[in-house]
N, C-alpha and C. Protein backbone atom coordinates (compact mmCIF):
# COMPACT_ATOMS: atom_id res chain seq x y z
N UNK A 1 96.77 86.41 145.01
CA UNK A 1 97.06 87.03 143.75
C UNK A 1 98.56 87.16 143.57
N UNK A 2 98.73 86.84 142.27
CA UNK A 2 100.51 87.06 141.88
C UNK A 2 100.62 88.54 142.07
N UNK A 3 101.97 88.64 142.89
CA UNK A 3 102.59 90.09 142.29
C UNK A 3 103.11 90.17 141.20
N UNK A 4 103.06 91.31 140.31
CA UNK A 4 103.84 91.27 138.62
C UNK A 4 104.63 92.35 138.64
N UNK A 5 105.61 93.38 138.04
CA UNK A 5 105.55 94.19 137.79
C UNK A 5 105.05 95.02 137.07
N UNK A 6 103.98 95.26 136.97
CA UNK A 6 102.96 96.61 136.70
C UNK A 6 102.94 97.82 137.71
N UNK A 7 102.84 97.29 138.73
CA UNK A 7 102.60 98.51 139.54
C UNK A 7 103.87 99.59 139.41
N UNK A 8 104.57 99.04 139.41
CA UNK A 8 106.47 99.53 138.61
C UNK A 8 106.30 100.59 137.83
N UNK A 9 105.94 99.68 137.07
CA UNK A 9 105.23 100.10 135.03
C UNK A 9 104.71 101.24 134.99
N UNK A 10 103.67 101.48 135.66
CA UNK A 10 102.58 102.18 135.79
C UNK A 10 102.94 103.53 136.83
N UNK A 11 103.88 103.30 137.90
CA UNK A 11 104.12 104.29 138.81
C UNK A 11 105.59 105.27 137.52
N UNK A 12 106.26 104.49 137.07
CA UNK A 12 107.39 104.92 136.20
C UNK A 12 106.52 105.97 134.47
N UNK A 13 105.69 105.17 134.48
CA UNK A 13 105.09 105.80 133.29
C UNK A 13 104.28 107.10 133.69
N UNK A 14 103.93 107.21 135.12
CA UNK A 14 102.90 108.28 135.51
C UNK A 14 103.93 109.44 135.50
N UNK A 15 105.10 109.01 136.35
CA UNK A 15 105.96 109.60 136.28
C UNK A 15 106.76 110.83 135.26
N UNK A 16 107.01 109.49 134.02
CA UNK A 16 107.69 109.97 132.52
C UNK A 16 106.14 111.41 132.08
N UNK A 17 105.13 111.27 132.22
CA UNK A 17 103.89 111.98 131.57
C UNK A 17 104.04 113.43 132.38
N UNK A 18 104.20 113.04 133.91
CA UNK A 18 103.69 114.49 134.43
C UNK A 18 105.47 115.21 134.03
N UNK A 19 106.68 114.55 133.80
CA UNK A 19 107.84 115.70 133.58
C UNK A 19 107.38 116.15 131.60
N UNK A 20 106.86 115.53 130.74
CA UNK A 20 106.51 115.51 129.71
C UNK A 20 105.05 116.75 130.01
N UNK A 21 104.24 116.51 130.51
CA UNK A 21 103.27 117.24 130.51
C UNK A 21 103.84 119.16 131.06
N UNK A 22 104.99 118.69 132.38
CA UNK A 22 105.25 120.07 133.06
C UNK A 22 106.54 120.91 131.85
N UNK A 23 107.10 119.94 131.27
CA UNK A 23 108.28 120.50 129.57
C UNK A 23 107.06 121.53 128.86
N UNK A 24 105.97 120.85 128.98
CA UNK A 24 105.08 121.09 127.94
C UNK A 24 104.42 122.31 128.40
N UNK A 25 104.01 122.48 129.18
CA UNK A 25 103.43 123.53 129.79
C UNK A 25 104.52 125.28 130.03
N UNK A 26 105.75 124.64 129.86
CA UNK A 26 106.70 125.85 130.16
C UNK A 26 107.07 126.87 128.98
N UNK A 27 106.49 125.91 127.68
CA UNK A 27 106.79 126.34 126.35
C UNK A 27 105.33 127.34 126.13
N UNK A 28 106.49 128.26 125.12
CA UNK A 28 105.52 130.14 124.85
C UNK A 28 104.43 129.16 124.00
N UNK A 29 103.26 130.00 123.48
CA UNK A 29 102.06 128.88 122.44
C UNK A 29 102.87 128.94 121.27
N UNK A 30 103.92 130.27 120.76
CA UNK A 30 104.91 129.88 119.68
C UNK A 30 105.54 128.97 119.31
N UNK A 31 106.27 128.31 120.49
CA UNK A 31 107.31 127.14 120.98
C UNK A 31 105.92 125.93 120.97
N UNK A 32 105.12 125.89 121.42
CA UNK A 32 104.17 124.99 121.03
C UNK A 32 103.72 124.67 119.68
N UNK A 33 103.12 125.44 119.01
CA UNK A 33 103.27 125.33 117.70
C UNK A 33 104.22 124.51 116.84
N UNK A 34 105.41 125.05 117.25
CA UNK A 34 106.89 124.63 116.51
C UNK A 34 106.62 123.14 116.79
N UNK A 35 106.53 123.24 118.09
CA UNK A 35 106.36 121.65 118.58
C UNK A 35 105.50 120.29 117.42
N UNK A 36 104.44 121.42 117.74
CA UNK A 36 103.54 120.55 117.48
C UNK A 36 103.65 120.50 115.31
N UNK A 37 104.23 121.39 114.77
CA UNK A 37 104.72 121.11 113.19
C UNK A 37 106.06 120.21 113.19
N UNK A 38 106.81 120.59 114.28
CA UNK A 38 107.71 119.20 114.42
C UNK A 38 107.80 117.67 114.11
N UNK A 39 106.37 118.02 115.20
CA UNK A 39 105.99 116.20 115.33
C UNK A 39 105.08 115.78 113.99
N UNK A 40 104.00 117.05 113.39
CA UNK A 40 102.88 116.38 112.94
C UNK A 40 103.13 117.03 111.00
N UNK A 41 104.10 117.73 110.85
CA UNK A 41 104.72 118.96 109.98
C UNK A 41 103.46 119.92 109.93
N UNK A 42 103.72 120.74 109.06
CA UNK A 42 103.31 122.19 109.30
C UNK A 42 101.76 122.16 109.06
N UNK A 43 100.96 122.72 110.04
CA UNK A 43 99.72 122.91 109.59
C UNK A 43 99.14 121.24 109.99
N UNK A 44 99.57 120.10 110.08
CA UNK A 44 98.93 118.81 110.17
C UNK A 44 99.02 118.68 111.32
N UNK A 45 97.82 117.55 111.67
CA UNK A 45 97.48 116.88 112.65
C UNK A 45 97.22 117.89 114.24
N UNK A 46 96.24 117.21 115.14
CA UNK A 46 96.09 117.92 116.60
C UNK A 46 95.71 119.66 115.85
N UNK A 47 94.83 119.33 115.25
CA UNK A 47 93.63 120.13 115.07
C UNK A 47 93.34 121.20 115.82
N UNK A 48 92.41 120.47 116.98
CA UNK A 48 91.83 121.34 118.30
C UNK A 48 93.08 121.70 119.24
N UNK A 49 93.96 121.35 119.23
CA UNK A 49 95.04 122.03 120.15
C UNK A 49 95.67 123.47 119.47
N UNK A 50 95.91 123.30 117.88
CA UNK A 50 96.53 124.51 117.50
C UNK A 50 95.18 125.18 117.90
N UNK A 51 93.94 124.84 117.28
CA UNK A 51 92.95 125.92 117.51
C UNK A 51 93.08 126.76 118.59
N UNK A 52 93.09 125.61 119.98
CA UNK A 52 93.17 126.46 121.24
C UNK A 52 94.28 127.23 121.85
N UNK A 53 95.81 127.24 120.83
CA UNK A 53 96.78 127.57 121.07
C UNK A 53 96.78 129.31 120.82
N UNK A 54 95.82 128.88 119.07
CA UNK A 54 95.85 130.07 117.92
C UNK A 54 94.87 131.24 119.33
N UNK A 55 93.79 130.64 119.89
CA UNK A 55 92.40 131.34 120.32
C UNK A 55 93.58 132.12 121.54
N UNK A 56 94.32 131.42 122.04
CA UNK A 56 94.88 131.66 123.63
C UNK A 56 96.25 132.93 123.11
N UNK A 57 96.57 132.75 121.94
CA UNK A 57 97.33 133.71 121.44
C UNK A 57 96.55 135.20 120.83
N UNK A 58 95.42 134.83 120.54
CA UNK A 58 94.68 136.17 120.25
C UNK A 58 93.98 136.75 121.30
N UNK A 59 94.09 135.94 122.35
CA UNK A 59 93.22 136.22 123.65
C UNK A 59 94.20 137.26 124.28
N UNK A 60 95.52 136.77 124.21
CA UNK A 60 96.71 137.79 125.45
C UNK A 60 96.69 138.67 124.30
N UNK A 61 96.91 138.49 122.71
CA UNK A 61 97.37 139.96 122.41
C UNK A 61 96.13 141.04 122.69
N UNK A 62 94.59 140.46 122.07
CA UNK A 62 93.46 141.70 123.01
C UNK A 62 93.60 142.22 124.25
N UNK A 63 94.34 141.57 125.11
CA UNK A 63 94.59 141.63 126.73
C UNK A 63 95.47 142.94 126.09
N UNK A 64 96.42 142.60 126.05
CA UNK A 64 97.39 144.09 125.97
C UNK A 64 97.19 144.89 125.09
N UNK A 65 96.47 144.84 124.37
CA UNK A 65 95.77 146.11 123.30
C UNK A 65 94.91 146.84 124.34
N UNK A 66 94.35 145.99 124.96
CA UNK A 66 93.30 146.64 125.96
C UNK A 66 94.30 147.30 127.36
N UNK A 67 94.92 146.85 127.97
CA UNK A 67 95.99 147.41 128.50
C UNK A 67 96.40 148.23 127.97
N UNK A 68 97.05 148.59 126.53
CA UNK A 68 97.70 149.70 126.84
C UNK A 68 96.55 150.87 126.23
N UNK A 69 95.58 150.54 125.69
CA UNK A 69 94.28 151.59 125.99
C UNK A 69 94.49 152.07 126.91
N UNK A 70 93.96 151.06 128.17
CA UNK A 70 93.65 151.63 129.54
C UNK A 70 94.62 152.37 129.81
N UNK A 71 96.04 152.29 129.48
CA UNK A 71 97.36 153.21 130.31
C UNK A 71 97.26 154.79 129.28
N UNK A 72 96.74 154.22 128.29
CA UNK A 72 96.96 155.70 127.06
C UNK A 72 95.84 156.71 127.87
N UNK A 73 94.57 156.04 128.24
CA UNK A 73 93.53 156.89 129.06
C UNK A 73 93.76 157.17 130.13
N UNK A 74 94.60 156.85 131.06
CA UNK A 74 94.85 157.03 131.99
C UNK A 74 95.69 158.03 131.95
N UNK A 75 97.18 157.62 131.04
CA UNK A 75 97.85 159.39 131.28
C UNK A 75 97.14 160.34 130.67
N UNK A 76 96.18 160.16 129.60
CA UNK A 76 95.28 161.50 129.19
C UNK A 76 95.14 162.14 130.22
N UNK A 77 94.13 161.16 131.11
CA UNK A 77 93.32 161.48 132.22
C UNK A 77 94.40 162.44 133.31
N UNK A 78 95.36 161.86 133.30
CA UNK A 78 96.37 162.40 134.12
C UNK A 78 97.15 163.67 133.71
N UNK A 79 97.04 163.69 132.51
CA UNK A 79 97.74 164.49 132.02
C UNK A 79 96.49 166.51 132.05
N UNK A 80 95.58 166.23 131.47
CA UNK A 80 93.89 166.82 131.48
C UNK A 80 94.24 167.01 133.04
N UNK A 81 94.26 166.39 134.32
CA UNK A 81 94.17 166.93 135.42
C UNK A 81 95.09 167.68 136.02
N UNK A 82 96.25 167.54 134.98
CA UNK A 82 97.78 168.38 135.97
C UNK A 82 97.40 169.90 135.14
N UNK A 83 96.97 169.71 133.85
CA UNK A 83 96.63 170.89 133.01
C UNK A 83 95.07 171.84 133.57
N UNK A 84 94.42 170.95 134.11
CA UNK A 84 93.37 171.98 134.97
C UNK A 84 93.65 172.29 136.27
N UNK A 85 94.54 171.31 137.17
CA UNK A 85 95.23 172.07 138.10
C UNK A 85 96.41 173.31 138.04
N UNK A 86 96.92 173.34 137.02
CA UNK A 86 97.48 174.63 136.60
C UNK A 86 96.78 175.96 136.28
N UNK A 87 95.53 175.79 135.45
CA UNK A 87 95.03 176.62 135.38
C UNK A 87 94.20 176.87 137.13
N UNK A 88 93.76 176.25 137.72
CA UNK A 88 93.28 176.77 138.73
C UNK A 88 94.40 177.17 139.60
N UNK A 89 95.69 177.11 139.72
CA UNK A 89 97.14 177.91 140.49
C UNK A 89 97.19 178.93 139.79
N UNK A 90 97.36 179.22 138.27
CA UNK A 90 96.92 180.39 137.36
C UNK A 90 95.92 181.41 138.12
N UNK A 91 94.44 181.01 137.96
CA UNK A 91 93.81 181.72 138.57
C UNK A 91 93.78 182.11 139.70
N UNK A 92 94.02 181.44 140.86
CA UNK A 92 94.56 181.68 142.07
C UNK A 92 95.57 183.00 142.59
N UNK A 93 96.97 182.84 141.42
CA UNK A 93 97.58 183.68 141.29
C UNK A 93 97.08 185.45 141.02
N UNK A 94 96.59 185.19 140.25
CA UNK A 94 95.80 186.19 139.33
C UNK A 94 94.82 186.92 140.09
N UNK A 95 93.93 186.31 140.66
CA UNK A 95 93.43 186.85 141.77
C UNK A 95 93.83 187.35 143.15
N UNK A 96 95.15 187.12 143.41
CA UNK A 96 96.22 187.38 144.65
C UNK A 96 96.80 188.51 143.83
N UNK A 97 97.35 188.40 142.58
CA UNK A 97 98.30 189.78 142.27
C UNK A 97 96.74 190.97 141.90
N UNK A 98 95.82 190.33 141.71
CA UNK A 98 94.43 191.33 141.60
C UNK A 98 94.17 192.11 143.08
N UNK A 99 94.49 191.44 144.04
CA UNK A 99 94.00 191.82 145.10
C UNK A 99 95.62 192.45 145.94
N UNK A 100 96.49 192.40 145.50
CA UNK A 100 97.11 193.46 146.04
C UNK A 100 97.90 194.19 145.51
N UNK A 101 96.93 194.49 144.11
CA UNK A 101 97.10 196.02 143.36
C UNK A 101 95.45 196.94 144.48
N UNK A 102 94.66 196.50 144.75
CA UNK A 102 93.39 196.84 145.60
C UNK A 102 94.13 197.46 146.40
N UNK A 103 95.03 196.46 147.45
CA UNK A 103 94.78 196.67 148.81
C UNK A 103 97.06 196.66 148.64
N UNK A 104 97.88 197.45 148.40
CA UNK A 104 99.11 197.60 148.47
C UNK A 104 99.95 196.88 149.32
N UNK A 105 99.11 196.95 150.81
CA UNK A 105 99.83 196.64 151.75
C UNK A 105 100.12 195.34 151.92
N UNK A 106 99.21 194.27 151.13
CA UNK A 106 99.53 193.12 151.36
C UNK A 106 100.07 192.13 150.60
């Protein structure tokens, strides 16, 4: 069999795709977008990619809506427990200055 250069071709082109594919991957889905009205103008062409860009952008902002739920319940939660641990040092107290009006000596 002849050697040709293809195998060249083909090792150089795999090449050019994965630094094109890893550019591509580093960009926010904003910067994608832009990209992609760049190449195709606004709103046209690659359909299913904005779709999955648009879905992956509403996906992280629920993520942190839900995050900062969870942190808003959490200092409630935290907050509700420093306020019933006070009242039980309150009572504590209260019952110590109760008990040595009783008993003077102590």
């Amino acid at each position: 069999m002849k050697q040709t250069n293809f195998p060249r071709r083909k090792e150089a082109r795999r090449e050019t795709a994965l630094a094109r594919q890893a550019a591509y991957a580093e960009l926010s889905p904003k910067q994608k977008l832009a990209a992609l009205d760049a190449r195709f103008g606004k709103g046209q062409g690659a359909q299913r990619e904005r779709a999955r860009i648009e879905a992956s952008m509403k996906k992280a902002e629920a993520k942190v809506e839900t995050e900062a739920k969870a942190d808003a319940q959490k200092a409630e939660a935290k907050a509700a427990k420093k306020k019933r641990g006070s009242k039980k040092e309150e009572k504590a107290k209260k019952l110590q200055d109760d008990d040595s009006d009783v008993y003077p000596g102590s």
